[in-house]
C-alpha atoms as a PDB file:
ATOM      1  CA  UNK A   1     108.846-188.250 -54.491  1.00  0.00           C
ATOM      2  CA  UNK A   2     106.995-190.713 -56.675  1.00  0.00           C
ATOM      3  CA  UNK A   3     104.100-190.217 -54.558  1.00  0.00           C
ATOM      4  CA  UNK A   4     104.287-186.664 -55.189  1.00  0.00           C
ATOM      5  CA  UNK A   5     104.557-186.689 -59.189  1.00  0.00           C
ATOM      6  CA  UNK A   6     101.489-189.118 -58.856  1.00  0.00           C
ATOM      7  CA  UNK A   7      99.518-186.986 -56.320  1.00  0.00           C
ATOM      8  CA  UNK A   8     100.094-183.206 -58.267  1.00  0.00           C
ATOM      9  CA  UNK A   9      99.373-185.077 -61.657  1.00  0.00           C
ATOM     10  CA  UNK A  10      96.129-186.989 -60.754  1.00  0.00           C
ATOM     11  CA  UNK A  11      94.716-184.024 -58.634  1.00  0.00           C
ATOM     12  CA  UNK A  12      94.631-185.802 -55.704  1.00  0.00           C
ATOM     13  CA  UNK A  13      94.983-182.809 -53.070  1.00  0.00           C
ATOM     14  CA  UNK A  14      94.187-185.098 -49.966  1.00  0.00           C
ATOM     15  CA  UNK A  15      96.947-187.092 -50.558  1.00  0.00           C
ATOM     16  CA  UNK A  16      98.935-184.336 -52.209  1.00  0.00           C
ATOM     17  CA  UNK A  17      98.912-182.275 -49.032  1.00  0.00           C
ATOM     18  CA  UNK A  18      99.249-185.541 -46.835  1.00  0.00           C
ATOM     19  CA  UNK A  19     103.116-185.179 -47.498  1.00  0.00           C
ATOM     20  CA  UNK A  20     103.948-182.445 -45.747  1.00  0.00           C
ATOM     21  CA  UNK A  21     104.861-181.965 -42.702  1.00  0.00           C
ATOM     22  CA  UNK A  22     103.022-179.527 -39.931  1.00  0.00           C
ATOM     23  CA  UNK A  23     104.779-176.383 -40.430  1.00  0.00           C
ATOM     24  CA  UNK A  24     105.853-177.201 -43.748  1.00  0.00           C
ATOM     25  CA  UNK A  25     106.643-174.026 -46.788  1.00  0.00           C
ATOM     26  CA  UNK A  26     106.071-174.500 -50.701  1.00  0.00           C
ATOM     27  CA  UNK A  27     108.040-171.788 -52.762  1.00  0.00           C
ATOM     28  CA  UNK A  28     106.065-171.731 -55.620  1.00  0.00           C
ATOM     29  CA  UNK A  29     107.285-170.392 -57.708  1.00  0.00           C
ATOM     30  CA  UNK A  30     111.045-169.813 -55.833  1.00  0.00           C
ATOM     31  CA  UNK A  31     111.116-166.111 -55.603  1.00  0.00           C
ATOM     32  CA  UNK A  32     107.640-165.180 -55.978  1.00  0.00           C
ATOM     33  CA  UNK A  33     105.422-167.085 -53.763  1.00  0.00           C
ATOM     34  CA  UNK A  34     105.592-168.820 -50.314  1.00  0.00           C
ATOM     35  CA  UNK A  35     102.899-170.687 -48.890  1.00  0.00           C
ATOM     36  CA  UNK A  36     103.527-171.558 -44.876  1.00  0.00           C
ATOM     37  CA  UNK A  37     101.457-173.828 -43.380  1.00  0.00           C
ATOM     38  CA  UNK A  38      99.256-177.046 -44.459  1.00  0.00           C
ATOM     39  CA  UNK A  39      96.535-175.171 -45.133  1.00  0.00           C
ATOM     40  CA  UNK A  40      98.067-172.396 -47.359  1.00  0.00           C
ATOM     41  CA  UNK A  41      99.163-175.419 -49.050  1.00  0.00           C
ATOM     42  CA  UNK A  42      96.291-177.028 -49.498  1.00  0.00           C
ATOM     43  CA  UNK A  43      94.443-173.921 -50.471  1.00  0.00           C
ATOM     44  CA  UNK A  44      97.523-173.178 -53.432  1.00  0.00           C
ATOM     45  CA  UNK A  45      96.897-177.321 -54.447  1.00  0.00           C
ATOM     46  CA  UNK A  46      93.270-177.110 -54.513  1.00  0.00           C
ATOM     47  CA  UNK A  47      93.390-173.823 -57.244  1.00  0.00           C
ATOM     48  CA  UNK A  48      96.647-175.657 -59.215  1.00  0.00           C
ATOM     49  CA  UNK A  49      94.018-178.511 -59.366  1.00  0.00           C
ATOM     50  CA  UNK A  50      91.095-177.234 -61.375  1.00  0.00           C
ATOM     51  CA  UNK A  51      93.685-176.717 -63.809  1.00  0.00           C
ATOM     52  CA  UNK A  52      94.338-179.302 -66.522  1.00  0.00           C
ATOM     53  CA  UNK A  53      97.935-180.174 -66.368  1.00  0.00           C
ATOM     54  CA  UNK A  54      99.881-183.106 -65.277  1.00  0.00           C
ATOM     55  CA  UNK A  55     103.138-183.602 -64.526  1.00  0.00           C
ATOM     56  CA  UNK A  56     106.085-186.692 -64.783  1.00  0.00           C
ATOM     57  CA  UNK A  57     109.490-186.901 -63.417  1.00  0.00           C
ATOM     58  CA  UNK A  58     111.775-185.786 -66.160  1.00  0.00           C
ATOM     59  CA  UNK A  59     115.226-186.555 -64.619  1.00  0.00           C
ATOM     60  CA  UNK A  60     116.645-189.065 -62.033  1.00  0.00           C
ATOM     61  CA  UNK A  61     116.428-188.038 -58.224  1.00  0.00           C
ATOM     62  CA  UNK A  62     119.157-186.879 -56.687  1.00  0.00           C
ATOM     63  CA  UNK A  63     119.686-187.499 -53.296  1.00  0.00           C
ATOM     64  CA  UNK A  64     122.046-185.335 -50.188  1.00  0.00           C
ATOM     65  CA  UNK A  65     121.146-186.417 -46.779  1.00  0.00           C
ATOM     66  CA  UNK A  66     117.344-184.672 -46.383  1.00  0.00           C
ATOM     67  CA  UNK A  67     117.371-183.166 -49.467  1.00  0.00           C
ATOM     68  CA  UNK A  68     116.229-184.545 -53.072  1.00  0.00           C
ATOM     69  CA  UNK A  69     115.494-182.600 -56.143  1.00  0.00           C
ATOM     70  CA  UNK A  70     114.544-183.911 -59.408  1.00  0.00           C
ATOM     71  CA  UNK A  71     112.958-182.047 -63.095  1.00  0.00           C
ATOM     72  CA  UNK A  72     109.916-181.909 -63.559  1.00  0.00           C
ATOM     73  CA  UNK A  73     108.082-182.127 -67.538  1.00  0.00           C
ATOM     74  CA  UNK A  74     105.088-179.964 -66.807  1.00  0.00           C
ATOM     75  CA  UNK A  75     102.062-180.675 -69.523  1.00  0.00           C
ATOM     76  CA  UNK A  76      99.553-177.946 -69.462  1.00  0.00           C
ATOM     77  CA  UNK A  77      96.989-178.013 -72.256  1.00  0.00           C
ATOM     78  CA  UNK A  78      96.679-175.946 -75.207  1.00  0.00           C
ATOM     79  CA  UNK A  79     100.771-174.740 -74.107  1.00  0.00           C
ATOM     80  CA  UNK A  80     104.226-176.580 -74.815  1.00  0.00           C
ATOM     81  CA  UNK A  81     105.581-178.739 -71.953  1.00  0.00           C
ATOM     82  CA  UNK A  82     107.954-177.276 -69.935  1.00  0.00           C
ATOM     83  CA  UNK A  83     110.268-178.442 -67.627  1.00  0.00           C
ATOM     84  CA  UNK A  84     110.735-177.537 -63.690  1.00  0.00           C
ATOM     85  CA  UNK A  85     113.074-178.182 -61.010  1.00  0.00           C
ATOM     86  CA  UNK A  86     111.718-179.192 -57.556  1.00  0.00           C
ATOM     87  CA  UNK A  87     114.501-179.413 -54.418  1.00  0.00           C
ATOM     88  CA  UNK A  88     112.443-181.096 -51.263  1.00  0.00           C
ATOM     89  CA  UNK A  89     113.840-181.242 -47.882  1.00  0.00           C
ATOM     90  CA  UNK A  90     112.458-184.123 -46.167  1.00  0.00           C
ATOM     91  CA  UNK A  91     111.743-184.656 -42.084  1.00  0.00           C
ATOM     92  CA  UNK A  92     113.032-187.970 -40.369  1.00  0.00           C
ATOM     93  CA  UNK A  93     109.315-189.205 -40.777  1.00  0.00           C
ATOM     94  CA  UNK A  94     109.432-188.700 -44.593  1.00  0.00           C
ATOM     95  CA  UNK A  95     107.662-185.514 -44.796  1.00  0.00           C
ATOM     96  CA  UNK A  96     107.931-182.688 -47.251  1.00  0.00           C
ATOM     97  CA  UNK A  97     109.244-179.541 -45.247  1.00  0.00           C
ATOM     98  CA  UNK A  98     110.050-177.653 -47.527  1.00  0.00           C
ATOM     99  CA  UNK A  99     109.627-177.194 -51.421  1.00  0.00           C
ATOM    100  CA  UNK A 100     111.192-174.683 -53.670  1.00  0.00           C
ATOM    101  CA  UNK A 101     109.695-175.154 -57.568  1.00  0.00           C
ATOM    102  CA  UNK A 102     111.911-173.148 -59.742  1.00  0.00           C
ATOM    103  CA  UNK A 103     109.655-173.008 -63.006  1.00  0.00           C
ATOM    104  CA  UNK A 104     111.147-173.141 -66.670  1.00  0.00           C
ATOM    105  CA  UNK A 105     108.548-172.291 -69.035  1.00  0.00           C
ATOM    106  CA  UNK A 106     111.155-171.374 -71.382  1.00  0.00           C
ATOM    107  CA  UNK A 107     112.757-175.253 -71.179  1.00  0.00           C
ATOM    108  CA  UNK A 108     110.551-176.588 -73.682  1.00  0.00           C
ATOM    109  CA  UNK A 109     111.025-180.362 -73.736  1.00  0.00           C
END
C-alpha cells in the first residue's frame, strides 16, 4: 500500500499499474466509475497523471484477511486537500484486485 501512495503521487503509471493483478477493477470513484482490466487502468492512471496532485496516507492501514483500506489526503493544486478512503482487496501474490476510492472532497483536512 506504501508502494501505491508512492506510485499515484510521483506519477509513476508503470509501476502504478504493476500492482494489479490480471483481471483486476478500480472503482473510481465508488459509484460512478469502474475500470476492468489492466489496461482500462492504465489508460484512467495515465489521464489522473497529467494532473498535478499528489497524494499521502492520512490514516493507519487497516488490515482483514485480503482486504486493507486506509485515508487518503489528496493535494490538488490551486484546491483544498481533501481526504479519500481507499479499501484494496489483495491476491495471494500481493496484487491489487480490486479498488474502490470513495472520494471526500468535502473532508477538507
Amino acid at each position: 500500500m506504501e508502494s501505491y501512495i508512492e506510485h499515484l503521487s510521483n506519477h509513476d503509471v508503470d509501476r502504478l499499474v504493476g500492482l494489479f493483478a490480471e483481471g483486476a477493477v478500480q472503482h473510481e470513484p465508488l459509484g460512478a466509475k469502474t475500470y476492468r482490466g489492466l489496461a482500462e487502468i492504465r489508460a484512467f492512471d495515465e489521464k489522473n497523471a497529467k494532473a498535478p496532485f499528489t497524494v499521502s496516507r492520512f490514516s493507519s492501514i487497516t488490515v482483514t484477511g485480503r482486504f486493507a483500506a486506509m485515508q487518503v489526503r489528496v493535494h490538488l493544486d490551486g484546491r483544498p486537500d481533501f481526504v479519500s478512503t481507499d479499501l484494496f482487496e489483495f491476491d495471494d501474490d500481493c496484487k491489487i484486485v480490486s479498488l474502490s476510492v470513495v472520494l471526500d472532497p468535502e473532508a477538507r483536512v
